[in-house]
N, C-alpha and C. Protein backbone atom coordinates (compact mmCIF):
# COMPACT_ATOMS: atom_id res chain seq x y z
N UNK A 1 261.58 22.19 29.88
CA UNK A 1 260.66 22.64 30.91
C UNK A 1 260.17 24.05 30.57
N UNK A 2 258.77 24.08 30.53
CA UNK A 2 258.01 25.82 30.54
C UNK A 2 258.21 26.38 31.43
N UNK A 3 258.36 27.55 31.26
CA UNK A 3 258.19 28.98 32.44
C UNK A 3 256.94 29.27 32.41
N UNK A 4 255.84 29.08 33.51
CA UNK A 4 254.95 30.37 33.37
C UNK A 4 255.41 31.50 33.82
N UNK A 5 255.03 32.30 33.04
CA UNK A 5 255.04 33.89 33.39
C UNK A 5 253.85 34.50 33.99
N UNK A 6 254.55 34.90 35.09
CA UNK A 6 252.89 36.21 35.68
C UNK A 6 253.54 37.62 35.83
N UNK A 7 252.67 38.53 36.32
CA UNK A 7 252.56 39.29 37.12
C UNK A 7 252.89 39.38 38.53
N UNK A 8 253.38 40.46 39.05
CA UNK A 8 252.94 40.64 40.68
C UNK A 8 252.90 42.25 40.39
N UNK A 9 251.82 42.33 41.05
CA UNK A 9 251.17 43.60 41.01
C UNK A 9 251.52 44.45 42.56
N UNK A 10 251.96 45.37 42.80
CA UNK A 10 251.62 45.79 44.24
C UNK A 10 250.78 47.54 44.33
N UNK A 11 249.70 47.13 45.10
CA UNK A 11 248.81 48.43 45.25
C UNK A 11 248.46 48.83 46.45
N UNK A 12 249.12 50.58 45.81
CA UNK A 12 249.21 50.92 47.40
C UNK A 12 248.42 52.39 46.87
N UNK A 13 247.26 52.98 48.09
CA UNK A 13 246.19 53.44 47.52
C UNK A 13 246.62 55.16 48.00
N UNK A 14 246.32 55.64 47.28
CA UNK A 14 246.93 57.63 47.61
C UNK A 14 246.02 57.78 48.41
N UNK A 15 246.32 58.69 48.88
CA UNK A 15 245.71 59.74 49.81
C UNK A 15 245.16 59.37 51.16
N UNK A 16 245.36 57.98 51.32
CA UNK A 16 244.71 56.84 52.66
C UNK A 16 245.64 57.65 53.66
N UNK A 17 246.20 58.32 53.90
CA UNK A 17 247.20 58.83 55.44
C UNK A 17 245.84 60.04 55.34
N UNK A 18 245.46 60.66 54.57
CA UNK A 18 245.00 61.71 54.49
C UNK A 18 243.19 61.34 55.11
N UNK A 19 243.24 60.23 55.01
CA UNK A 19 241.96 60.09 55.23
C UNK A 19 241.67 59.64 56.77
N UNK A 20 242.69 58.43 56.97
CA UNK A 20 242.94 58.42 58.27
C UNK A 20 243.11 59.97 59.32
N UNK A 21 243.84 60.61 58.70
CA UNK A 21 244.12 61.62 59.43
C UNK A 21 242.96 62.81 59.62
N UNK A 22 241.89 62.53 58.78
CA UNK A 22 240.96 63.49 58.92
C UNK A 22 239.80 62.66 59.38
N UNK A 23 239.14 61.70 58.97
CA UNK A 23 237.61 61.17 59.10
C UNK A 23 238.46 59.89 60.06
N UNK A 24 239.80 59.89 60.63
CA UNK A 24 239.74 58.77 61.56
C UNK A 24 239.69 57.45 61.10
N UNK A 25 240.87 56.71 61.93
CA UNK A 25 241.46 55.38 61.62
C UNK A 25 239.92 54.43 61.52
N UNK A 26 239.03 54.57 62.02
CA UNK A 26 237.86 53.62 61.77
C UNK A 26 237.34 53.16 60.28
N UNK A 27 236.88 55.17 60.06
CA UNK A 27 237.03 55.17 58.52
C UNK A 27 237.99 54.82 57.66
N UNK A 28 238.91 54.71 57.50
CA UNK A 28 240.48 54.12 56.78
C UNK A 28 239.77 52.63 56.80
N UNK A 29 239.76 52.25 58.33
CA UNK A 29 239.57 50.38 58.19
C UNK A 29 238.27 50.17 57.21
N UNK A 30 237.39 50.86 57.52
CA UNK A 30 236.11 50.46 56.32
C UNK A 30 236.65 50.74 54.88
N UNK A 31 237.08 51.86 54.17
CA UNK A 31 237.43 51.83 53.27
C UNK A 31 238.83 50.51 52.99
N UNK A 32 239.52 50.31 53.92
CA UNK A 32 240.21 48.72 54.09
C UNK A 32 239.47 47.70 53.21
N UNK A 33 238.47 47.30 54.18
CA UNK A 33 237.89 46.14 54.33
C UNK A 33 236.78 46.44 52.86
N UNK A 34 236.51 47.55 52.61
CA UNK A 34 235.78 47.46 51.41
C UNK A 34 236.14 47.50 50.15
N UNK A 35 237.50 48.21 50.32
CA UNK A 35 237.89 47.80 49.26
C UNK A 35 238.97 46.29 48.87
N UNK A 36 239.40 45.76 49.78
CA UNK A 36 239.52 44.44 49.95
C UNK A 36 238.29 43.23 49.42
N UNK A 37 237.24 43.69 49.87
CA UNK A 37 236.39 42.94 49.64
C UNK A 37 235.84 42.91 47.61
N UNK A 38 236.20 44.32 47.84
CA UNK A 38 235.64 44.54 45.81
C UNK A 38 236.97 43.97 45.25
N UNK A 39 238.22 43.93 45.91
CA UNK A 39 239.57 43.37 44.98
C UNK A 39 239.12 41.65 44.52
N UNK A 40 238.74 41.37 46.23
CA UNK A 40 238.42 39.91 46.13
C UNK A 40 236.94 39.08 45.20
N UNK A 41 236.40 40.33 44.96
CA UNK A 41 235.40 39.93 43.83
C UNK A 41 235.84 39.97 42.26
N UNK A 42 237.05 40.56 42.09
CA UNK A 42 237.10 41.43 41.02
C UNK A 42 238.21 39.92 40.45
N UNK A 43 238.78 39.68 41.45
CA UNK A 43 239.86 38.82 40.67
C UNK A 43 239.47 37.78 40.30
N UNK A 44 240.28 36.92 39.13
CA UNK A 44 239.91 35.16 39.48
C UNK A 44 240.27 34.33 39.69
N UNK A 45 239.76 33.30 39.76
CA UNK A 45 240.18 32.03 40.93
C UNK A 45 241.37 31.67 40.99
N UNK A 46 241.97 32.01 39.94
CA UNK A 46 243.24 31.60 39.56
C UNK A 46 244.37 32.44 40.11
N UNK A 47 243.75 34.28 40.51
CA UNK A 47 244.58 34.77 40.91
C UNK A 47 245.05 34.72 42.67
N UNK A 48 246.25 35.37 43.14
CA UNK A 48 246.28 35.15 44.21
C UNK A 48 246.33 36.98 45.13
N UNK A 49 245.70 37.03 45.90
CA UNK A 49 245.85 38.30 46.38
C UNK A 49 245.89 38.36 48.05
N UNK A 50 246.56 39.72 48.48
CA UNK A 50 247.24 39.48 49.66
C UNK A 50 247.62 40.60 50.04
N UNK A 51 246.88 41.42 51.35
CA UNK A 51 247.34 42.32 51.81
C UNK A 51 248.85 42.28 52.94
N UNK A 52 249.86 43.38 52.44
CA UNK A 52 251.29 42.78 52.81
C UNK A 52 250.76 43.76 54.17
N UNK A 53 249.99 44.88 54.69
CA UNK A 53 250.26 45.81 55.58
C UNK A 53 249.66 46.83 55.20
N UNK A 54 248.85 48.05 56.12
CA UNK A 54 248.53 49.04 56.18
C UNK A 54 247.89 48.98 54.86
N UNK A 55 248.16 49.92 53.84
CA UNK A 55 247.16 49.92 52.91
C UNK A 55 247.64 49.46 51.66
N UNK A 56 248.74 48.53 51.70
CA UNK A 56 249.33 47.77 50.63
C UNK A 56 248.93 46.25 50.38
N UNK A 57 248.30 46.07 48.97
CA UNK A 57 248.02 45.00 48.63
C UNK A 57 249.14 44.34 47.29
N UNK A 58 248.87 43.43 47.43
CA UNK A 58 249.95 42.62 45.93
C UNK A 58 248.93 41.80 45.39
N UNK A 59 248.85 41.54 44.10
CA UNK A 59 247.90 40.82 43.46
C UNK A 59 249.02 39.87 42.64
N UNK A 60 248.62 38.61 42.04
CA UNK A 60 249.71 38.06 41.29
C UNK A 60 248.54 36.83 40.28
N UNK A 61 248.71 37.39 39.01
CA UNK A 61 248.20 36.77 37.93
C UNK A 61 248.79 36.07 36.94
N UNK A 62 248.48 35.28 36.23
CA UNK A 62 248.49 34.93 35.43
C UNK A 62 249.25 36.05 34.05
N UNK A 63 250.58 36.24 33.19
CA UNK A 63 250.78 37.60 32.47
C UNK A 63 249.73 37.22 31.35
N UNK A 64 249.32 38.60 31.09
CA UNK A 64 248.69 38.60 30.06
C UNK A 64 249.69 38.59 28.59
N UNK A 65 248.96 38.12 27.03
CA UNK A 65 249.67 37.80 25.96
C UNK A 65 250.41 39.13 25.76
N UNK A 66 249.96 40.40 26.12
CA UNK A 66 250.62 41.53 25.65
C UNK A 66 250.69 43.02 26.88
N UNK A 67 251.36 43.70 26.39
CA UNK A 67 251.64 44.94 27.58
C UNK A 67 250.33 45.90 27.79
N UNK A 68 249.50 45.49 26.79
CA UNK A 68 248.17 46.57 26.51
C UNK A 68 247.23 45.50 27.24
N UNK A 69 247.27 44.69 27.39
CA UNK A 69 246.26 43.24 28.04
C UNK A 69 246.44 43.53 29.53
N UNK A 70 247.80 43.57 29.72
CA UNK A 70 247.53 43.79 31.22
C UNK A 70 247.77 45.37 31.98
N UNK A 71 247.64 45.91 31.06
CA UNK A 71 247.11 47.13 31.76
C UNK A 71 245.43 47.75 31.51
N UNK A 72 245.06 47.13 30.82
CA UNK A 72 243.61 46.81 30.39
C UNK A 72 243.18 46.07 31.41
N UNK A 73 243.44 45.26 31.93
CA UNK A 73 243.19 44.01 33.20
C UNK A 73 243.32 45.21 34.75
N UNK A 74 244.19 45.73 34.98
CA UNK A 74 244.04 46.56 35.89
C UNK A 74 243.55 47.69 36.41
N UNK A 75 243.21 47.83 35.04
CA UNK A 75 242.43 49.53 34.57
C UNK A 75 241.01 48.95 35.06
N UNK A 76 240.26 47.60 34.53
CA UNK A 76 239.37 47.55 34.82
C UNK A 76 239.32 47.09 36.09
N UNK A 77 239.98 46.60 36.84
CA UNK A 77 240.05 46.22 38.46
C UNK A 77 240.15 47.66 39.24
N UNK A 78 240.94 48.65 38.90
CA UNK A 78 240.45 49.64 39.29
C UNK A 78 239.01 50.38 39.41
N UNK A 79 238.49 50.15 38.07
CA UNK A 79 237.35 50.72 37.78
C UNK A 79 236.21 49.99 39.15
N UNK A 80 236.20 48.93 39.73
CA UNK A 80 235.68 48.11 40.08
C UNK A 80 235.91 48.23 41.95
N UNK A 81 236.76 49.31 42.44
CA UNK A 81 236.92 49.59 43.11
C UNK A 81 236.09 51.02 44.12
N UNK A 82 235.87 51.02 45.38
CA UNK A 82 235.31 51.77 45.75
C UNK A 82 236.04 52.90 45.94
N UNK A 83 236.79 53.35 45.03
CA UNK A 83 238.04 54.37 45.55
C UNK A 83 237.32 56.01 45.95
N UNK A 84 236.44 56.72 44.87
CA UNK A 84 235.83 57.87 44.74
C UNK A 84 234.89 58.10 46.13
N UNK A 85 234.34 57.03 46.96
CA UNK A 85 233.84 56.80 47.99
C UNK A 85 234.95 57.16 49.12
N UNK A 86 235.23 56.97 49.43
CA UNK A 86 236.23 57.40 50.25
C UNK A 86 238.02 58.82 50.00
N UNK A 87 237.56 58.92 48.73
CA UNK A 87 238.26 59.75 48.35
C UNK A 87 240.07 59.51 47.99
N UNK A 88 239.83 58.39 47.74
CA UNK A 88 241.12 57.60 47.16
C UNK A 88 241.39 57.36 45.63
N UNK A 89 242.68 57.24 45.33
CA UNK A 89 243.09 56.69 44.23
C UNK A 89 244.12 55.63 44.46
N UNK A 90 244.61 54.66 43.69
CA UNK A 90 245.61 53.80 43.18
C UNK A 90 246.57 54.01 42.67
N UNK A 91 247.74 53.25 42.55
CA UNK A 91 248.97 53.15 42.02
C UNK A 91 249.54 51.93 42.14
N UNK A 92 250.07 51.30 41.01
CA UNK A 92 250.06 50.23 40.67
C UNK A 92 251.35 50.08 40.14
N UNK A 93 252.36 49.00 41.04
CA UNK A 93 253.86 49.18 40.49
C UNK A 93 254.33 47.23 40.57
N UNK A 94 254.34 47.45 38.91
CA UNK A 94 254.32 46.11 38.32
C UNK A 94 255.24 45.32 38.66
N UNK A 95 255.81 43.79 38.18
CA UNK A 95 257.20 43.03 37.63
C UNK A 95 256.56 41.83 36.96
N UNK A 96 257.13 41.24 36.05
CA UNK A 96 256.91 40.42 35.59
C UNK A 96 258.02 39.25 35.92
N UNK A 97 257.39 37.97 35.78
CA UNK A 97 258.13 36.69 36.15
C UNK A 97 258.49 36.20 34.91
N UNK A 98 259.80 36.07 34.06
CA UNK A 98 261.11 35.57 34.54
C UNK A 98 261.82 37.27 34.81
N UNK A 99 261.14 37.50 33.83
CA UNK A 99 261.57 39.33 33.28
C UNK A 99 262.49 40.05 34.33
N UNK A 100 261.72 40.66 35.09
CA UNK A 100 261.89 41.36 35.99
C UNK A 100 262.97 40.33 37.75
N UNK A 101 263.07 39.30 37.57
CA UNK A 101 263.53 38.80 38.82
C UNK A 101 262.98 37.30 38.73
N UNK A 102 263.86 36.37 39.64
CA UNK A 102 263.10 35.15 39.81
C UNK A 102 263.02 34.59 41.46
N UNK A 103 263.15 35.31 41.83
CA UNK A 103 262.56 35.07 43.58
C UNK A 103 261.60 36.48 43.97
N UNK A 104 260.52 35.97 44.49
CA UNK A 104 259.82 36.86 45.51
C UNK A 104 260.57 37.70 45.47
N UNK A 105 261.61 38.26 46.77
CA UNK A 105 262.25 39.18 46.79
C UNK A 105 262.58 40.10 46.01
N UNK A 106 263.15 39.71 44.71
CA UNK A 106 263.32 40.42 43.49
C UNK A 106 262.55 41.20 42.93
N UNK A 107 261.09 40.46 42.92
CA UNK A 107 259.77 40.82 41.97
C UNK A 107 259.29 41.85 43.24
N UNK A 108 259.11 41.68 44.17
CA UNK A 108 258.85 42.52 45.10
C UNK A 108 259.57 43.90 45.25
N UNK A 109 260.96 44.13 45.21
CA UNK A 109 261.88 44.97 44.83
C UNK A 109 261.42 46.20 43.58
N UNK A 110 261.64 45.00 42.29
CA UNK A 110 261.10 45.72 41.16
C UNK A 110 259.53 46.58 41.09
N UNK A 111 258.64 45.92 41.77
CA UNK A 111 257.59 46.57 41.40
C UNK A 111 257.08 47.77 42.57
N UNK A 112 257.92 47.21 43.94
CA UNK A 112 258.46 48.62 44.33
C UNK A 112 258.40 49.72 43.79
N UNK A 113 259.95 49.11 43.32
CA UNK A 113 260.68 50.66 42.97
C UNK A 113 259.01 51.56 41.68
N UNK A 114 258.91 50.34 40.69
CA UNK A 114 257.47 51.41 40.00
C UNK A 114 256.80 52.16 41.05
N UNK A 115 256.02 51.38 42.38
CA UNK A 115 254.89 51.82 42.45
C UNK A 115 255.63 53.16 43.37
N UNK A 116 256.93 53.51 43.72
CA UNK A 116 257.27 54.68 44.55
C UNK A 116 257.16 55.50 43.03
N UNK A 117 257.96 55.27 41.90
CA UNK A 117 258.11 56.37 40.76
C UNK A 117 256.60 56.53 40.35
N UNK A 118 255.45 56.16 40.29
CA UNK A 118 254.50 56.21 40.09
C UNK A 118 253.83 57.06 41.60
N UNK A 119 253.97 56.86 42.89
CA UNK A 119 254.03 58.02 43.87
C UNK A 119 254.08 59.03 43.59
N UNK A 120 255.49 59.25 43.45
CA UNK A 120 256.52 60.49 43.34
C UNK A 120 255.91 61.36 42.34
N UNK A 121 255.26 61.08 41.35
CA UNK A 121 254.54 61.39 39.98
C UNK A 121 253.50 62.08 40.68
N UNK A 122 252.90 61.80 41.67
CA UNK A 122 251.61 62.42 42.06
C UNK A 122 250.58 60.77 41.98
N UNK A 123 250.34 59.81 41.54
CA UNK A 123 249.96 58.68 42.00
C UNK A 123 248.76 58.58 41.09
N UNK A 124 247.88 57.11 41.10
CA UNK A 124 246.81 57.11 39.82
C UNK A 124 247.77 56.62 38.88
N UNK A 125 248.65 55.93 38.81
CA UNK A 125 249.22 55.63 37.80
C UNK A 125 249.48 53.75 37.84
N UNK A 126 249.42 53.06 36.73
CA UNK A 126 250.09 52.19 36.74
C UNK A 126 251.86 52.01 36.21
N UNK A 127 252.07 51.57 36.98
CA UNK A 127 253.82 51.71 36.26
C UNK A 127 254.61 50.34 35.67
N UNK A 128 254.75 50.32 34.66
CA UNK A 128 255.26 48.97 34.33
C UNK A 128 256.45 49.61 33.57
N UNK A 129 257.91 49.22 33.83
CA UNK A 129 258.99 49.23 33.20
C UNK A 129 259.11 51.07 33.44
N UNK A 130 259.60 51.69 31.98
CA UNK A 130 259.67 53.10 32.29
C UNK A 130 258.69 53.85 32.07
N UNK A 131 257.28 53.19 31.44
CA UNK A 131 255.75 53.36 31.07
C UNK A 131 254.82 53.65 31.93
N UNK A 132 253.88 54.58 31.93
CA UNK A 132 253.64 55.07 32.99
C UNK A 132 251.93 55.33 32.47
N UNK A 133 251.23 54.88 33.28
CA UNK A 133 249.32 54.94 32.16
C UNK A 133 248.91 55.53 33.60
N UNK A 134 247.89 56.95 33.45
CA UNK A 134 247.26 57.72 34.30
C UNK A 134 246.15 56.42 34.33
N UNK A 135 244.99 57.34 35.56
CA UNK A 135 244.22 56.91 35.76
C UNK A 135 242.98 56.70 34.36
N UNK A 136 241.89 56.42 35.23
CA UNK A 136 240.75 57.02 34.40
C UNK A 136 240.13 58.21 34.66
């Protein structure tokens, strides 16, 4: 029997308390809903995406053949985002399936813990394993 292997991605966007807190929870929901809406253009059919709460999303793909493929894949999903509009950035805290865990829970855990060390860093980062790629 094959394993597929994916991704689960979880993205949780900087500076959104900051924005809420100044231009007001309305503004937060539009930058929400708009940038929700560019995730949901950006991905494909194949992928699955899903806001868990507040300004945290999880994406879950298909893994790419190599570690430079899928951070190339997210770099440009970033790019594709309305972030500079609202005065946001990303952070992106990976796991891979069998790799990293084999229940939800697990993979959820792991890419956690990245996307807080990728926080803690100051944020704009994707984090996969102890690897750490700034923004653009």
């Amino acid at each position: 029997m094959s394993t597929t292997e994916f991704v689960l991605v979880l993205m949780d966007f900087d500076k959104f308390k900051h924005l809420n807190d100044t231009q007001g929870h309305a503004k937060g929901d539009e930058a929400l809903c708009a940038i929700a809406h560019a995730l949901e253009k950006s991905k494909r059919p194949s992928d699955v995406l899903a806001r868990l709460g507040g300004d945290e999303f999880v994406l879950i793909f298909e893994a790419c053949a190599c570690h430079e493929g899928m951070i190339h894949r997210l770099q440009q999903l970033k790019n594709h985002l309305p972030l500079d509009t609202y005065g946001l950035d990303i952070t992106f805290g990976t796991a891979c399936y069998p790799k990293h865990g084999d229940t939800l829970e697990q993979l959820l855990a792991h890419a956690d813990l990245h996307l807080y060390h990728g926080k803690y860093r100051g944020g704009g980062e994707i984090v996969w394993g102890d690897q750490a790629h700034g923004g653009t």
